[in-house]
Protein backbone atom coordinates (compact mmCIF):
# COMPACT_ATOMS: atom_id res chain seq x y z
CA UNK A 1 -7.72 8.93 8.76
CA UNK A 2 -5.36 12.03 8.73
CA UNK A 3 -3.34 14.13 5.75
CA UNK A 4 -0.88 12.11 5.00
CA UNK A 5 2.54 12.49 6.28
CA UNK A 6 4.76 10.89 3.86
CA UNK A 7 7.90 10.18 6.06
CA UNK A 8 5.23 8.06 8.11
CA UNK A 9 3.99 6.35 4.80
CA UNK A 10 7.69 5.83 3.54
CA UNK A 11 8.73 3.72 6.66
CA UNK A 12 5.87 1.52 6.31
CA UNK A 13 6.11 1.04 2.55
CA UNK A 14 9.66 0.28 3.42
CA UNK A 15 8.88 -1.94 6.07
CA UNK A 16 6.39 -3.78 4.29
CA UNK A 17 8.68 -4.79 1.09
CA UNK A 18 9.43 -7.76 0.09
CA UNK A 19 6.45 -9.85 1.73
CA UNK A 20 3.72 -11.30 -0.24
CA UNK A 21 0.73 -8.93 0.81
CA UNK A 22 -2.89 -8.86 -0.47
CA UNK A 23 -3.11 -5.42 -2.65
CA UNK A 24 -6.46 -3.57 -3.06
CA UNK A 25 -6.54 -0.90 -5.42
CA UNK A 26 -9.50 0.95 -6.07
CA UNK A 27 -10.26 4.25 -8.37
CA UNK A 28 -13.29 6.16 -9.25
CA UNK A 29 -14.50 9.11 -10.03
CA UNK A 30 -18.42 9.29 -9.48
CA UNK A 31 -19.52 5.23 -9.10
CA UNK A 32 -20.45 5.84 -5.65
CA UNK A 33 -22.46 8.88 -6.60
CA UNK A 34 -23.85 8.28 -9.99
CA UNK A 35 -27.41 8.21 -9.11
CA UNK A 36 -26.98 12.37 -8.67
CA UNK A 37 -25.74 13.26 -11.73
CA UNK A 38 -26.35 10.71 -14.65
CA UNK A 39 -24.73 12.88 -17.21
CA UNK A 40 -21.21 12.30 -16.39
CA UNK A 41 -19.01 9.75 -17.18
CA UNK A 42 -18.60 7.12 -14.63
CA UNK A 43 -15.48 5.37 -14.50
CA UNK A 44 -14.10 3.20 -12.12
CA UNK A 45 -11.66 0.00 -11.11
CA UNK A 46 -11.69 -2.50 -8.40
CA UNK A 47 -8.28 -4.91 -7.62
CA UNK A 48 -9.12 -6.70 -4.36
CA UNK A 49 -7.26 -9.26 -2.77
CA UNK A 50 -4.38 -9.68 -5.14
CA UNK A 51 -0.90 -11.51 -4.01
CA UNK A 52 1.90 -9.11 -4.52
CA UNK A 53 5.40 -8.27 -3.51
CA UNK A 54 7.64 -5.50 -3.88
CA UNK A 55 11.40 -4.89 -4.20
CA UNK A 56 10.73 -1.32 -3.58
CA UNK A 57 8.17 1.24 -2.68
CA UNK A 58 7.82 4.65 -2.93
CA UNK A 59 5.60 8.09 -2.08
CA UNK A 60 6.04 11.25 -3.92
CA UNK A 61 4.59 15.08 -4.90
CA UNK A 62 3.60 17.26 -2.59
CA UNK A 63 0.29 16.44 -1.95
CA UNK A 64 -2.00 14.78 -3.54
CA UNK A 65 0.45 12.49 -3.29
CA UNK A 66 1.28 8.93 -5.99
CA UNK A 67 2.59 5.90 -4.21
CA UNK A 68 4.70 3.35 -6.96
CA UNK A 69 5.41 -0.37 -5.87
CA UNK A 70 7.78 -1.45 -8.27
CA UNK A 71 7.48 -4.99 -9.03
CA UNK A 72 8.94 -8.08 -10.42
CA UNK A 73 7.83 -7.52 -14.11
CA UNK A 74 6.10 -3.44 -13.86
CA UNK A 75 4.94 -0.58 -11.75
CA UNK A 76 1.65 -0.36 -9.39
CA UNK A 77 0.89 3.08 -8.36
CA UNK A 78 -1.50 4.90 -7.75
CA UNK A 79 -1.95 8.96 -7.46
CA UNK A 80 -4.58 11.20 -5.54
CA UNK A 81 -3.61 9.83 -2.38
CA UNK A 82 -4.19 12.60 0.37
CA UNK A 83 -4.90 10.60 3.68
CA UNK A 84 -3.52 7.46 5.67
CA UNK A 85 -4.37 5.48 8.82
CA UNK A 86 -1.87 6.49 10.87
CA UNK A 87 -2.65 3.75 13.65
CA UNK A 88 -1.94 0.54 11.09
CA UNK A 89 1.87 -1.02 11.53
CA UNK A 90 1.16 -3.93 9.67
CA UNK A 91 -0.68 -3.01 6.90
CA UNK A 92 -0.98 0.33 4.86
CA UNK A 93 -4.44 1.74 4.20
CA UNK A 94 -4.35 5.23 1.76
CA UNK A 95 -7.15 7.14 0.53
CA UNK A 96 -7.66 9.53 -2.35
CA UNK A 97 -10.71 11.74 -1.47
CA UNK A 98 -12.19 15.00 -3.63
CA UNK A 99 -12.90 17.95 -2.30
CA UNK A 100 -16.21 16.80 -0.65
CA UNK A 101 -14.79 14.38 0.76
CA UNK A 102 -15.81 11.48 -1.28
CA UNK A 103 -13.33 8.72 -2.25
CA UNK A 104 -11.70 8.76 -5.45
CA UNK A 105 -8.64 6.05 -5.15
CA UNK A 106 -7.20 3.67 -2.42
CA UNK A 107 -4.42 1.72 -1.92
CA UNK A 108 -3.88 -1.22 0.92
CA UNK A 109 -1.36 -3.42 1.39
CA UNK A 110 -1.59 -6.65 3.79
CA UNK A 111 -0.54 -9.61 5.02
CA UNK A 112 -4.13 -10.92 5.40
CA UNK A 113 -6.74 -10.61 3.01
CA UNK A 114 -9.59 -7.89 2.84
């Protein structure tokens, strides 16, 4: 995965609009690590496989960066996001990682499950 570039992210969010995709949407902030340090809070969420579509999609700040997929009835978004696979055209993977390099959010959007 590289820093995300979001001119590269916007095309794809635009291309990808208006398709029914499979959305998974992840956020934590220690789940993967909680064994180390039992005295923080560990919070996290897991949407995996969900049918969604779009009418628009967007990626703003300056890094981390939010990504909003405005939908039918609300929002989606997400926020943290600092890297991308830059070698998917079909599908958009994201990451949110911390400053160890440990994930703290994702976003993907396909047109085939996870």
């Amino acid at each position: 995965m590289l820093p995300i570039q979001p001119q590269a992210v916007q095309e794809l969010l635009d291309k990808l609009k208006n398709q029914e995709l499979y959305l998974h949407l992840e956020l934590t902030n220690g789940a993967y690590t909680f064994d180390r340090d039992r005295s923080k809070l560990v919070a996290s969420n897991l949407i995996r496989n969900v049918k969604v579509s779009y009418s628009h999609g967007s990626i703003s700040g300056v890094g981390p960066y939010r990504v909003g997929l405005k939908m039918p009835e609300g929002w989606i978004y997400a926020e943290g996001l600092t890297h991308y696979e830059e070698s998917e055209t079909e599908r958009a993977i994201l990451a949110g990682n911390d400053r160890d390099g440990k994930l703290v959010v994702s976003l993907m959007l396909s047109p085939e499950p996870f």
